[in-house]
PDB file of N, CA and C in Angstrom:
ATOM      1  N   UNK A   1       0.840  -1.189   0.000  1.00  0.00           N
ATOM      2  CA  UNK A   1       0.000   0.000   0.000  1.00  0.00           C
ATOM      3  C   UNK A   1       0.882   1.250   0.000  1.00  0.00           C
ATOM      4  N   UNK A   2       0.678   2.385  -0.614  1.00  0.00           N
ATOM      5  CA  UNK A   2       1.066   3.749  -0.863  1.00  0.00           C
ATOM      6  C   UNK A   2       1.387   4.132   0.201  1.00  0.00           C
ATOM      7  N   UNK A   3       1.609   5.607   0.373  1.00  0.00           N
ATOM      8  CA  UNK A   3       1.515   6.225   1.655  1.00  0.00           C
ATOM      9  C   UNK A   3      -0.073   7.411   1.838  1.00  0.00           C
ATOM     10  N   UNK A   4      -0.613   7.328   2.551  1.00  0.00           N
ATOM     11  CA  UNK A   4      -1.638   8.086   2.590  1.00  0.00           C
ATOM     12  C   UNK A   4      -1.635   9.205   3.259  1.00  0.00           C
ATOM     13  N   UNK A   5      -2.511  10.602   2.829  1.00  0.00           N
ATOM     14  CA  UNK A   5      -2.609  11.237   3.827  1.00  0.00           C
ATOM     15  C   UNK A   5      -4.337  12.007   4.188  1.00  0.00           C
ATOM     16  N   UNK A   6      -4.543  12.335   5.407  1.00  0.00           N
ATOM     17  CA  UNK A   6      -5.857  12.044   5.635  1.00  0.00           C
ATOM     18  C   UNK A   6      -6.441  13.326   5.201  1.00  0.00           C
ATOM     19  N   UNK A   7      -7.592  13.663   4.971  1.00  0.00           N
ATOM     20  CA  UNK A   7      -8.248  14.807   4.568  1.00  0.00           C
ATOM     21  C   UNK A   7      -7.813  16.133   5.836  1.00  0.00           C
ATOM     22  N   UNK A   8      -7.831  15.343   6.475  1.00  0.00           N
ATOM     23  CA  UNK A   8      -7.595  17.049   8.151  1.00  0.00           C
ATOM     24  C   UNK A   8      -6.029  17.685   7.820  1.00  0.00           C
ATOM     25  N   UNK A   9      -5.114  16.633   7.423  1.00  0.00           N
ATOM     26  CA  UNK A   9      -3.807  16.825   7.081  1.00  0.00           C
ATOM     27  C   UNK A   9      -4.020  17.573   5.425  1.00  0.00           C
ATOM     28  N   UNK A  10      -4.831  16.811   4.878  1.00  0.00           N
ATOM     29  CA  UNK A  10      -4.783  17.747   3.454  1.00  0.00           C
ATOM     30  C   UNK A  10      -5.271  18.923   3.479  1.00  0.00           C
ATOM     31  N   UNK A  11      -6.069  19.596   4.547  1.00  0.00           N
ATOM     32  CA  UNK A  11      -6.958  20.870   4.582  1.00  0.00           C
ATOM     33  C   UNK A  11      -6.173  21.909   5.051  1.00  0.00           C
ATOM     34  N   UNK A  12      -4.924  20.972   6.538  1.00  0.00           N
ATOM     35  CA  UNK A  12      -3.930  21.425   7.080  1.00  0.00           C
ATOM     36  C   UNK A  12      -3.499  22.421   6.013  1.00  0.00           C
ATOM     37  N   UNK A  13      -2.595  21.743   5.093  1.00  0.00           N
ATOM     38  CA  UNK A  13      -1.678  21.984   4.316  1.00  0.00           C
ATOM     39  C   UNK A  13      -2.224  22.884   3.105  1.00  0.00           C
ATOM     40  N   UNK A  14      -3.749  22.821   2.871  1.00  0.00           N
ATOM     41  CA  UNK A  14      -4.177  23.510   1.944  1.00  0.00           C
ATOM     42  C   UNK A  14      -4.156  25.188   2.710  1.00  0.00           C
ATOM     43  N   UNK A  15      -4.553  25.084   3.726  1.00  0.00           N
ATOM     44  CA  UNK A  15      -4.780  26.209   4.562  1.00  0.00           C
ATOM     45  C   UNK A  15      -3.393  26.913   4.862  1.00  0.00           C
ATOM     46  N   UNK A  16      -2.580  26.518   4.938  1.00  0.00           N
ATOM     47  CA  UNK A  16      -0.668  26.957   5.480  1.00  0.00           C
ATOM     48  C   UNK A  16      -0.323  27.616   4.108  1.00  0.00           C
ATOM     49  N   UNK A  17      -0.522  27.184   2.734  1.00  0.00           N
ATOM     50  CA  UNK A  17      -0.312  27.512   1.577  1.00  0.00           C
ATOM     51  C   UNK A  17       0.358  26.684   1.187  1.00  0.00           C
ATOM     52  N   UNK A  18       0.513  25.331   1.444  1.00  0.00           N
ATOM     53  CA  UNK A  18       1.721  24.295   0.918  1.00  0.00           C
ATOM     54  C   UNK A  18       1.676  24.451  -0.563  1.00  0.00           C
ATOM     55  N   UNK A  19       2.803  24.003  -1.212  1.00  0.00           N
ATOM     56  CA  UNK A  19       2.313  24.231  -2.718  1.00  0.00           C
ATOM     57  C   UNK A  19       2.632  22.592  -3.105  1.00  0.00           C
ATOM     58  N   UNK A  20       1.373  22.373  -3.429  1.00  0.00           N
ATOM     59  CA  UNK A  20       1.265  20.835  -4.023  1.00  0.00           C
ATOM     60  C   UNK A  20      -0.027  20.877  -4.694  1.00  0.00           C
ATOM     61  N   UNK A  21      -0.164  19.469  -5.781  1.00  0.00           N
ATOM     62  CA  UNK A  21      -0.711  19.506  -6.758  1.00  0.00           C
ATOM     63  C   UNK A  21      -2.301  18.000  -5.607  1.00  0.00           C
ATOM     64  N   UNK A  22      -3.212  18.891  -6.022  1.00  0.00           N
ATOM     65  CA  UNK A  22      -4.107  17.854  -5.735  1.00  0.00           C
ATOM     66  C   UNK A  22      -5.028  17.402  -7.134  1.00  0.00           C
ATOM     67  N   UNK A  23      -4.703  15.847  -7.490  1.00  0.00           N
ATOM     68  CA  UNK A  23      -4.961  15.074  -8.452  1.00  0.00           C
ATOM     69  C   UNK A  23      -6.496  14.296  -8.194  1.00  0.00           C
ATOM     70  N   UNK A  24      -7.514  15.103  -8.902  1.00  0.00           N
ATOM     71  CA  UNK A  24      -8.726  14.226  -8.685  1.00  0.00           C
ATOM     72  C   UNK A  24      -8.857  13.537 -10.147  1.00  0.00           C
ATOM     73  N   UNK A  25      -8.919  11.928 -10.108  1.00  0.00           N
ATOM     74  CA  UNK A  25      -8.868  10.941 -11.083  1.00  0.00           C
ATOM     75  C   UNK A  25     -10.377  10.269 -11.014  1.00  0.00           C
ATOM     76  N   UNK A  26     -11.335  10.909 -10.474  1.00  0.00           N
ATOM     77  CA  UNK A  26     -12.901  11.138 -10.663  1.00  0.00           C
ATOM     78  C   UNK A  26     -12.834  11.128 -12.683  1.00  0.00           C
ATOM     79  N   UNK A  27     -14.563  10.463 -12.626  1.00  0.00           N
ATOM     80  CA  UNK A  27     -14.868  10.958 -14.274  1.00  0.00           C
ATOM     81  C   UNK A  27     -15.534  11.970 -13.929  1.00  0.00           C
ATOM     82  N   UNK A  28     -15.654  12.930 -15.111  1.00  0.00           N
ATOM     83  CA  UNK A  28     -16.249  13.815 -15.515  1.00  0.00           C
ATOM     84  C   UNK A  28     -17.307  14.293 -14.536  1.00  0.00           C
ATOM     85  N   UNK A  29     -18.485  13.438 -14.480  1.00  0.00           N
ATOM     86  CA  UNK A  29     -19.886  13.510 -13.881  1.00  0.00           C
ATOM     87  C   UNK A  29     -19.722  13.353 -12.663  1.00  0.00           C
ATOM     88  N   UNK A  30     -18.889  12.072 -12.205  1.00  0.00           N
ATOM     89  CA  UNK A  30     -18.302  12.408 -10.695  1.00  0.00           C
ATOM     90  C   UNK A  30     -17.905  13.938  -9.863  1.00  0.00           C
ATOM     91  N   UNK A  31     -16.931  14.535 -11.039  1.00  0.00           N
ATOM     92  CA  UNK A  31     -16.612  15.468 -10.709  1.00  0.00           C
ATOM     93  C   UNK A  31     -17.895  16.810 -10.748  1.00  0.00           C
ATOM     94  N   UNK A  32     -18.512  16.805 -11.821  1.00  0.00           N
ATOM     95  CA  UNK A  32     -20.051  17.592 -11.951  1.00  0.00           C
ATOM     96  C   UNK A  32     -20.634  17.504 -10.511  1.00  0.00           C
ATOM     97  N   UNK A  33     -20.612  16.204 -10.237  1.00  0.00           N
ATOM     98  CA  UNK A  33     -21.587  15.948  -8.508  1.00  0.00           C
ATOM     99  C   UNK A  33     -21.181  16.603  -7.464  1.00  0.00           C
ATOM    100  N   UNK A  34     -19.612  16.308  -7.197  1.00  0.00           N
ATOM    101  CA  UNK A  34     -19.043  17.021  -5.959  1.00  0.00           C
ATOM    102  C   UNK A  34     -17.885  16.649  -6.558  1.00  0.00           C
ATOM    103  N   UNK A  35     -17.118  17.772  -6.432  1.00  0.00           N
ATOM    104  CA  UNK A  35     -15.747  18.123  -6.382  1.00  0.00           C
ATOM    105  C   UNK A  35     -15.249  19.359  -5.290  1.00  0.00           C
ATOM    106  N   UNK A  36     -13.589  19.543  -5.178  1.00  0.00           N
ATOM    107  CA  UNK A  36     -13.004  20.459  -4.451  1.00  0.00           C
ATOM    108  C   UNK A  36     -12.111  21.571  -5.750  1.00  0.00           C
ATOM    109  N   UNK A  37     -12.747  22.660  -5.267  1.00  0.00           N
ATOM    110  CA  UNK A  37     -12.018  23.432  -6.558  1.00  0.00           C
ATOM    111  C   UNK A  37     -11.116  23.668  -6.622  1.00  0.00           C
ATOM    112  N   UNK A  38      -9.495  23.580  -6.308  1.00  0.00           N
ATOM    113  CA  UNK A  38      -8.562  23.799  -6.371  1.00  0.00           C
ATOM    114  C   UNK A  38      -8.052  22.716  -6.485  1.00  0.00           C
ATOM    115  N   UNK A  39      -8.417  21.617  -7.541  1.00  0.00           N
ATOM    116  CA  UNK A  39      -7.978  20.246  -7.449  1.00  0.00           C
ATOM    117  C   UNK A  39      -8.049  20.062  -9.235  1.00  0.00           C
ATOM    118  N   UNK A  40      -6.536  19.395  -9.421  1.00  0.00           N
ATOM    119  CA  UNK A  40      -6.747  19.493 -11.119  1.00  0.00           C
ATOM    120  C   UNK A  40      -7.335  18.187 -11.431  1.00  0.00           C
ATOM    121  N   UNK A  41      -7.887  17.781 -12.113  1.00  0.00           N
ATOM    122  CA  UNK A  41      -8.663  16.815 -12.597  1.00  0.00           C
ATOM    123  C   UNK A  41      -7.891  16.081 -13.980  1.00  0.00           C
ATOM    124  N   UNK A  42      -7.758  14.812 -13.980  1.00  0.00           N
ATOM    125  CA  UNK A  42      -7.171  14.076 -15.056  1.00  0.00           C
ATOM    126  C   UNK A  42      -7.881  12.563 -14.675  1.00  0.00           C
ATOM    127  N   UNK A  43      -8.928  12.403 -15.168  1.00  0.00           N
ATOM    128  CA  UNK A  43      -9.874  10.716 -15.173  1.00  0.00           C
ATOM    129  C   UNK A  43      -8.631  10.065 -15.117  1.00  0.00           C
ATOM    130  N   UNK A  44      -8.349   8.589 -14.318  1.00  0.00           N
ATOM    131  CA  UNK A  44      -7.669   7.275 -14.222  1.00  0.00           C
ATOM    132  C   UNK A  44      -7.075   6.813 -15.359  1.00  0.00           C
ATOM    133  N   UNK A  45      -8.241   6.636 -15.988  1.00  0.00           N
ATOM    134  CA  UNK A  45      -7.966   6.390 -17.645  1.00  0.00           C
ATOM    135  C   UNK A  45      -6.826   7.279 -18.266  1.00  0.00           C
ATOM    136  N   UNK A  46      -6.734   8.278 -18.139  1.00  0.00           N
ATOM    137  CA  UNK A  46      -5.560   8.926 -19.058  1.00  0.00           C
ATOM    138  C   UNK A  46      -4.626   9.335 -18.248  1.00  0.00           C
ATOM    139  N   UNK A  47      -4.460   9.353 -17.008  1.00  0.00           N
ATOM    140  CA  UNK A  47      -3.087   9.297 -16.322  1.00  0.00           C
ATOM    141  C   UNK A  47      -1.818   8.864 -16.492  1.00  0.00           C
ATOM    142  N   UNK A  48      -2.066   7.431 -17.952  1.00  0.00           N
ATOM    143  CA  UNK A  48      -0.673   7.261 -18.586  1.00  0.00           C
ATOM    144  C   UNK A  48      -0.591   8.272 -19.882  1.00  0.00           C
ATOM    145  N   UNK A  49      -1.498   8.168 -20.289  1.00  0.00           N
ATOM    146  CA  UNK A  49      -1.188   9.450 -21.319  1.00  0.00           C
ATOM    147  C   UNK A  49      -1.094  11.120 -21.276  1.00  0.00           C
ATOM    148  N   UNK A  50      -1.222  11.218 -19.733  1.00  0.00           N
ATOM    149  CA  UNK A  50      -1.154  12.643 -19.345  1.00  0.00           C
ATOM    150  C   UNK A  50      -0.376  12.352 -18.448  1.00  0.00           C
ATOM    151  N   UNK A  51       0.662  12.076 -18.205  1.00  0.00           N
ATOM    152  CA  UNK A  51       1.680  11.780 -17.091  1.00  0.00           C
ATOM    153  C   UNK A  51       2.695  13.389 -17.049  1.00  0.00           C
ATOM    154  N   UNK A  52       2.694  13.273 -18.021  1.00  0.00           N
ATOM    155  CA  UNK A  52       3.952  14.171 -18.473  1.00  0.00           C
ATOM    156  C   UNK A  52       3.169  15.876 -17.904  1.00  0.00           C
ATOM    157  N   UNK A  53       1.837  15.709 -17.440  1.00  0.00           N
ATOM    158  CA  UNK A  53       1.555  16.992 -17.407  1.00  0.00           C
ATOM    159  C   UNK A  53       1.551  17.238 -15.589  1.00  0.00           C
ATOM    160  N   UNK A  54       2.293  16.433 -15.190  1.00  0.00           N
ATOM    161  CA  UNK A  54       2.127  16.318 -13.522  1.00  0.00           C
ATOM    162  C   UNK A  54       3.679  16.900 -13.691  1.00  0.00           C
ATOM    163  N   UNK A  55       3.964  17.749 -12.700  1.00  0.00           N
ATOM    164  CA  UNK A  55       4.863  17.998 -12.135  1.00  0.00           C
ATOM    165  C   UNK A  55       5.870  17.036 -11.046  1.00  0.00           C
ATOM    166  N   UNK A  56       7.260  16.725 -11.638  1.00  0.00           N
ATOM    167  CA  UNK A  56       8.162  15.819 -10.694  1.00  0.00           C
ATOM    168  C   UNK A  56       8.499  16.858  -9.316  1.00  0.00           C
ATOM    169  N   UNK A  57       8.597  18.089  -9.554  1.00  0.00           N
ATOM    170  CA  UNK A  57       9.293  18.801  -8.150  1.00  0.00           C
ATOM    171  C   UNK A  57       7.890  19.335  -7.217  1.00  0.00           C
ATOM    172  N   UNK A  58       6.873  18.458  -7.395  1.00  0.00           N
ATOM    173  CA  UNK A  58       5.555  18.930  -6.211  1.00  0.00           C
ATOM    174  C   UNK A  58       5.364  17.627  -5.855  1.00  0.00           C
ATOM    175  N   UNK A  59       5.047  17.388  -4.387  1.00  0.00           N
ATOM    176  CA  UNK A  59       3.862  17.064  -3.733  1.00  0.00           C
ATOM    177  C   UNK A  59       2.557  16.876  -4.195  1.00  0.00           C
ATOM    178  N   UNK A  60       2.140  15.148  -4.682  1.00  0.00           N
ATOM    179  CA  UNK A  60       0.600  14.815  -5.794  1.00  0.00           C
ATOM    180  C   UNK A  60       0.097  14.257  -4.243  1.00  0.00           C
ATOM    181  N   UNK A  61      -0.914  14.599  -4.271  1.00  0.00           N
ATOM    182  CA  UNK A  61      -2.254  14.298  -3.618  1.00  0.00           C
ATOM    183  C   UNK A  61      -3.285  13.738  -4.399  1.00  0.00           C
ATOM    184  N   UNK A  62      -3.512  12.175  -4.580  1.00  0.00           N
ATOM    185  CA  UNK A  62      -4.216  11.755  -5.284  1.00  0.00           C
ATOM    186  C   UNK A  62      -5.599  11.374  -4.700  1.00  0.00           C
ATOM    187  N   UNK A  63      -6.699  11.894  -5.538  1.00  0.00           N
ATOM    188  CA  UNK A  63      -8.046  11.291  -4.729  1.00  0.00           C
ATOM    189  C   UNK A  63      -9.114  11.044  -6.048  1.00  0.00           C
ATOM    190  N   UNK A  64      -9.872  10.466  -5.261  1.00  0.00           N
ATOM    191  CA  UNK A  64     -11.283   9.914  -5.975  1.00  0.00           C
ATOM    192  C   UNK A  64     -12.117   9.715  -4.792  1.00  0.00           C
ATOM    193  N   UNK A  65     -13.425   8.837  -5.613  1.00  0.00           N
ATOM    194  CA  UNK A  65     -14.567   8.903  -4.154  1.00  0.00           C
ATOM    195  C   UNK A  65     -14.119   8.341  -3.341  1.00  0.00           C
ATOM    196  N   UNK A  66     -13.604   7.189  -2.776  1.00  0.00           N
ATOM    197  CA  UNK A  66     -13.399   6.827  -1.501  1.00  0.00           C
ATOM    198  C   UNK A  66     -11.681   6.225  -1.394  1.00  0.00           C
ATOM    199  N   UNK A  67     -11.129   6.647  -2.711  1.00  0.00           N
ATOM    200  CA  UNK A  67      -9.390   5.816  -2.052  1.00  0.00           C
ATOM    201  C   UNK A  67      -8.993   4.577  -2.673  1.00  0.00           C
ATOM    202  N   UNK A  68     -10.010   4.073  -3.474  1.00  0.00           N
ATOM    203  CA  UNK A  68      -9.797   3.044  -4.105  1.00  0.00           C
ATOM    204  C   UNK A  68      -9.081   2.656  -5.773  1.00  0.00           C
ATOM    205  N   UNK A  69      -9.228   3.768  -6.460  1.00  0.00           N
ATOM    206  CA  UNK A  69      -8.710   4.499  -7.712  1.00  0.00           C
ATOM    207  C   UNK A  69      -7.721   5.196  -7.319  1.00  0.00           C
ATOM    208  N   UNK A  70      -7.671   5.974  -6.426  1.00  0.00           N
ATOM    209  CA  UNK A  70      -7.065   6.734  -6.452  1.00  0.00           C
ATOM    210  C   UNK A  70      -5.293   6.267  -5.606  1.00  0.00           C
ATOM    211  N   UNK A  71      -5.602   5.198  -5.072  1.00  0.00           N
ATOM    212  CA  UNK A  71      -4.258   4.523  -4.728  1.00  0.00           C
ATOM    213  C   UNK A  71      -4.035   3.302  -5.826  1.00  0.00           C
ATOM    214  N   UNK A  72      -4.306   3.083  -6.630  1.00  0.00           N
ATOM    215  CA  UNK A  72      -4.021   2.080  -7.791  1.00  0.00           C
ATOM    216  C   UNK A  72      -2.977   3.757  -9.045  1.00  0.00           C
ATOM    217  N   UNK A  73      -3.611   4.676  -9.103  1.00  0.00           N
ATOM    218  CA  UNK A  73      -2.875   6.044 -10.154  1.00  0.00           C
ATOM    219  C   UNK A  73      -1.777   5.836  -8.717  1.00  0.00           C
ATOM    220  N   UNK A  74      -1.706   6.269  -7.341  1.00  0.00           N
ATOM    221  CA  UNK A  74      -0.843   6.498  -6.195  1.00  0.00           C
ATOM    222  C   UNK A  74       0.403   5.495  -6.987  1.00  0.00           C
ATOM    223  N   UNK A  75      -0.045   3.966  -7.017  1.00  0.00           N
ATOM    224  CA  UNK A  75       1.289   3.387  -6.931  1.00  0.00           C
ATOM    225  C   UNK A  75       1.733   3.459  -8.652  1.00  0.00           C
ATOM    226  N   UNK A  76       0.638   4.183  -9.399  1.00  0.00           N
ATOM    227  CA  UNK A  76       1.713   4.421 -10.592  1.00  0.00           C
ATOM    228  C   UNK A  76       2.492   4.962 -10.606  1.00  0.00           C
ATOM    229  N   UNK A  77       1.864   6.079 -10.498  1.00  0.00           N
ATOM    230  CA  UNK A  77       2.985   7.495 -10.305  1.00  0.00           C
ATOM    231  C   UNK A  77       4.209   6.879  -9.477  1.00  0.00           C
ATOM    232  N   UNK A  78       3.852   6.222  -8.546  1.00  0.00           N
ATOM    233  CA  UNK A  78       5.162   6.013  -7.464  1.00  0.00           C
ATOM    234  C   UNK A  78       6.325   5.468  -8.525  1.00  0.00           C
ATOM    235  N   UNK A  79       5.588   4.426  -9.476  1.00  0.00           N
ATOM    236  CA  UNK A  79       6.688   3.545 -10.150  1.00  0.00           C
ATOM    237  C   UNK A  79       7.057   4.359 -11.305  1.00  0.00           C
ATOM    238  N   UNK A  80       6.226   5.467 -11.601  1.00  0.00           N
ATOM    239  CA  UNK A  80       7.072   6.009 -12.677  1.00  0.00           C
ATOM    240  C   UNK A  80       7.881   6.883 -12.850  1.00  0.00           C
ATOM    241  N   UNK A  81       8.547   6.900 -10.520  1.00  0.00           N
ATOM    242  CA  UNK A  81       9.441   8.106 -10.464  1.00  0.00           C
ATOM    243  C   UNK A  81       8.918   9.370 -10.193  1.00  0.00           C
ATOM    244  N   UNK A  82       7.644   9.411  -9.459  1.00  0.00           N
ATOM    245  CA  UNK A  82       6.790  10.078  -8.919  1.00  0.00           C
ATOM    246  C   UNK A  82       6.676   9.279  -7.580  1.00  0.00           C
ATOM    247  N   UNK A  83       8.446   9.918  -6.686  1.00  0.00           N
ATOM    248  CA  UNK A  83       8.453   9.439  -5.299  1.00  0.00           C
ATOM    249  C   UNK A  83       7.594  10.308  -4.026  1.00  0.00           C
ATOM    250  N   UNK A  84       6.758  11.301  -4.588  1.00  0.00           N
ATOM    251  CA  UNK A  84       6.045  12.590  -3.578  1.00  0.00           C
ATOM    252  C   UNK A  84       4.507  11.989  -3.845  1.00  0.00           C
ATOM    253  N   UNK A  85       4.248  11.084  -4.591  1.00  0.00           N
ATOM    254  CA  UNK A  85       2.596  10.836  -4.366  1.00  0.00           C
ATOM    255  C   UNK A  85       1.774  10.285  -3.331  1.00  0.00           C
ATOM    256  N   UNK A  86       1.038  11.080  -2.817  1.00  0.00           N
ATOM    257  CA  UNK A  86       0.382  10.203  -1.553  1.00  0.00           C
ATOM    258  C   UNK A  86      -1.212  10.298  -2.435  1.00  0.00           C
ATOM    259  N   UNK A  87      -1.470   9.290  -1.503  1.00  0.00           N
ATOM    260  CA  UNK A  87      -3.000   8.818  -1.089  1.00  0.00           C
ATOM    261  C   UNK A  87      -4.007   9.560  -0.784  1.00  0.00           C
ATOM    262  N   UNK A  88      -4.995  10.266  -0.750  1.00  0.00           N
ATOM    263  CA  UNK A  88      -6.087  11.228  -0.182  1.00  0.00           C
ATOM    264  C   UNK A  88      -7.065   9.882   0.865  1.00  0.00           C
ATOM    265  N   UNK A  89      -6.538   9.506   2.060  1.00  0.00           N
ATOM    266  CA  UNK A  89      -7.482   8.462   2.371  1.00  0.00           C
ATOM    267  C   UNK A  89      -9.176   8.516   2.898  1.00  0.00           C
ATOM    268  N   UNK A  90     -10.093   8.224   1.995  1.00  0.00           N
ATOM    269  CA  UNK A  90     -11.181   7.980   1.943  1.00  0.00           C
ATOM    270  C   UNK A  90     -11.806   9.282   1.264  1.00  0.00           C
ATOM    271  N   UNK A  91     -10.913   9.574   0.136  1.00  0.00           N
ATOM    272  CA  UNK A  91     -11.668  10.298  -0.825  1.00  0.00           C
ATOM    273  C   UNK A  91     -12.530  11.466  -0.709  1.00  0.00           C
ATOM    274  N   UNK A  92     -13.086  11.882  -1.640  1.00  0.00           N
ATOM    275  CA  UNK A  92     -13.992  13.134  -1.632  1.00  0.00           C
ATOM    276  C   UNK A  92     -14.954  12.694  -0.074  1.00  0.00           C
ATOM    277  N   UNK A  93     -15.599  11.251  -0.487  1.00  0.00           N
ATOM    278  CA  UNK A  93     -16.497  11.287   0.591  1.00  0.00           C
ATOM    279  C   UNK A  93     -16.233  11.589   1.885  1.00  0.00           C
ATOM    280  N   UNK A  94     -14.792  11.168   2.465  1.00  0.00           N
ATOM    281  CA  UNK A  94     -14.405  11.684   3.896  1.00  0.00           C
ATOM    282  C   UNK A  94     -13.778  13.153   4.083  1.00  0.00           C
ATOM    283  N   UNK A  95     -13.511  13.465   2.607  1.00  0.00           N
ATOM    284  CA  UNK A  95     -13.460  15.391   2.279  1.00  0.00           C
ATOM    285  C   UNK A  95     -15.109  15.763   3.375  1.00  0.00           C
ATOM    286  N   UNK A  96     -16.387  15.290   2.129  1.00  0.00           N
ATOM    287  CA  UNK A  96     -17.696  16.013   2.717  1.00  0.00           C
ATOM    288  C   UNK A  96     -18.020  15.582   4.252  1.00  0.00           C
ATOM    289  N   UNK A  97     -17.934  14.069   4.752  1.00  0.00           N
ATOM    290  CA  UNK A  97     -18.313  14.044   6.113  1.00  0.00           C
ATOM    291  C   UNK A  97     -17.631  14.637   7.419  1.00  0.00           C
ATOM    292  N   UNK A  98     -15.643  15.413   6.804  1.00  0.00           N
ATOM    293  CA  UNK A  98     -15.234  15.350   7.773  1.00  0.00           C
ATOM    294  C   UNK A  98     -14.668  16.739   7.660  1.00  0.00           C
ATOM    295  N   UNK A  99     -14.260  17.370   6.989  1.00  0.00           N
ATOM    296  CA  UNK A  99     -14.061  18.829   6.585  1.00  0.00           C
ATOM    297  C   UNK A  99     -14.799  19.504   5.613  1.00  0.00           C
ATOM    298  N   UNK A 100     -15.506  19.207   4.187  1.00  0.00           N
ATOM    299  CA  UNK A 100     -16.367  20.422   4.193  1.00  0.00           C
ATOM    300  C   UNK A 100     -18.098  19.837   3.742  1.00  0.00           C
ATOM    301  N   UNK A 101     -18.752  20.232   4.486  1.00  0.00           N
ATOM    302  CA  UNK A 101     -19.902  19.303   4.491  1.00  0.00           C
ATOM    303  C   UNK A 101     -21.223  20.296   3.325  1.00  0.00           C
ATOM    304  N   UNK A 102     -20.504  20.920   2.674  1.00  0.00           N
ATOM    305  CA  UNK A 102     -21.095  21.440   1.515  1.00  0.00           C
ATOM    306  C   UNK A 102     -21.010  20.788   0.265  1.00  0.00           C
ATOM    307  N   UNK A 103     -19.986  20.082   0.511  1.00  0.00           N
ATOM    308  CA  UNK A 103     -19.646  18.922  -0.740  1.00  0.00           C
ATOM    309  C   UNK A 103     -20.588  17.434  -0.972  1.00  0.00           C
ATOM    310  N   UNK A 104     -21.265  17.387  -1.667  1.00  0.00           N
ATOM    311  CA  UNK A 104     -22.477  16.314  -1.445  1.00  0.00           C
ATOM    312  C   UNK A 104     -21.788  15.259  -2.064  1.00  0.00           C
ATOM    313  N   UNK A 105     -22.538  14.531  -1.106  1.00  0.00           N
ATOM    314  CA  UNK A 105     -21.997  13.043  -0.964  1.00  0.00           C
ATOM    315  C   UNK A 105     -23.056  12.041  -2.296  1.00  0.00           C
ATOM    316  N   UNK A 106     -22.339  10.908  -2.562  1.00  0.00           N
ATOM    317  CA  UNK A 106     -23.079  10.249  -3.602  1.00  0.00           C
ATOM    318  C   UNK A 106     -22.463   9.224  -3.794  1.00  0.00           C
TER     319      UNK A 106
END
């Protein structure tokens, strides 16, 4: 398993000004439902063909709905020399139940 980090730690760090890239690998309509806006979006599916558009010198924060996608892209990136990727553990959904509860759940 990856390394993860939890939504209170990601809000932490969003809030301090860390500068890192948060990777939502949601589809499209997923993202239409609930998303976080300061989060770049690239679907699962094309993460090998959009690799090259991730930055090697940041900090990736990878998420989807609950952690399950989104640590399968985690251990790509890891293997493709993308040693800064963590985990978002339990996804958008533990984004809305546990820090921002404007974000609807689905």
């Amino acid at each position: 398993m990856s390394d993860e980090i939890s939504v209170h730690d990601l809000k932490l760090r969003h809030d301090a000004g860390e500068d890192f890239v948060l990777l939502d690998v949601r589809e499209p309509d997923e993202i239409a439902t609930a998303s976080i806006p300061w989060a770049t979006t690239i679907p699962m599916m094309e993460i090998p063909a959009r690799i090259g558009e991730l930055p090697h010198h940041k900090p990736i924060v990878v998420m989807c709905h609950h952690g399950g996608r989104s640590e399968r892209v985690t251990r790509f990136l890891t293997a493709n020399g993308y040693d800064n990727a963590v985990n978002l553990e339990g996804g958008i959904d533990a984004w809305a139940t546990s820090v921002d509860a404007t974000v609807p759940r689905y």
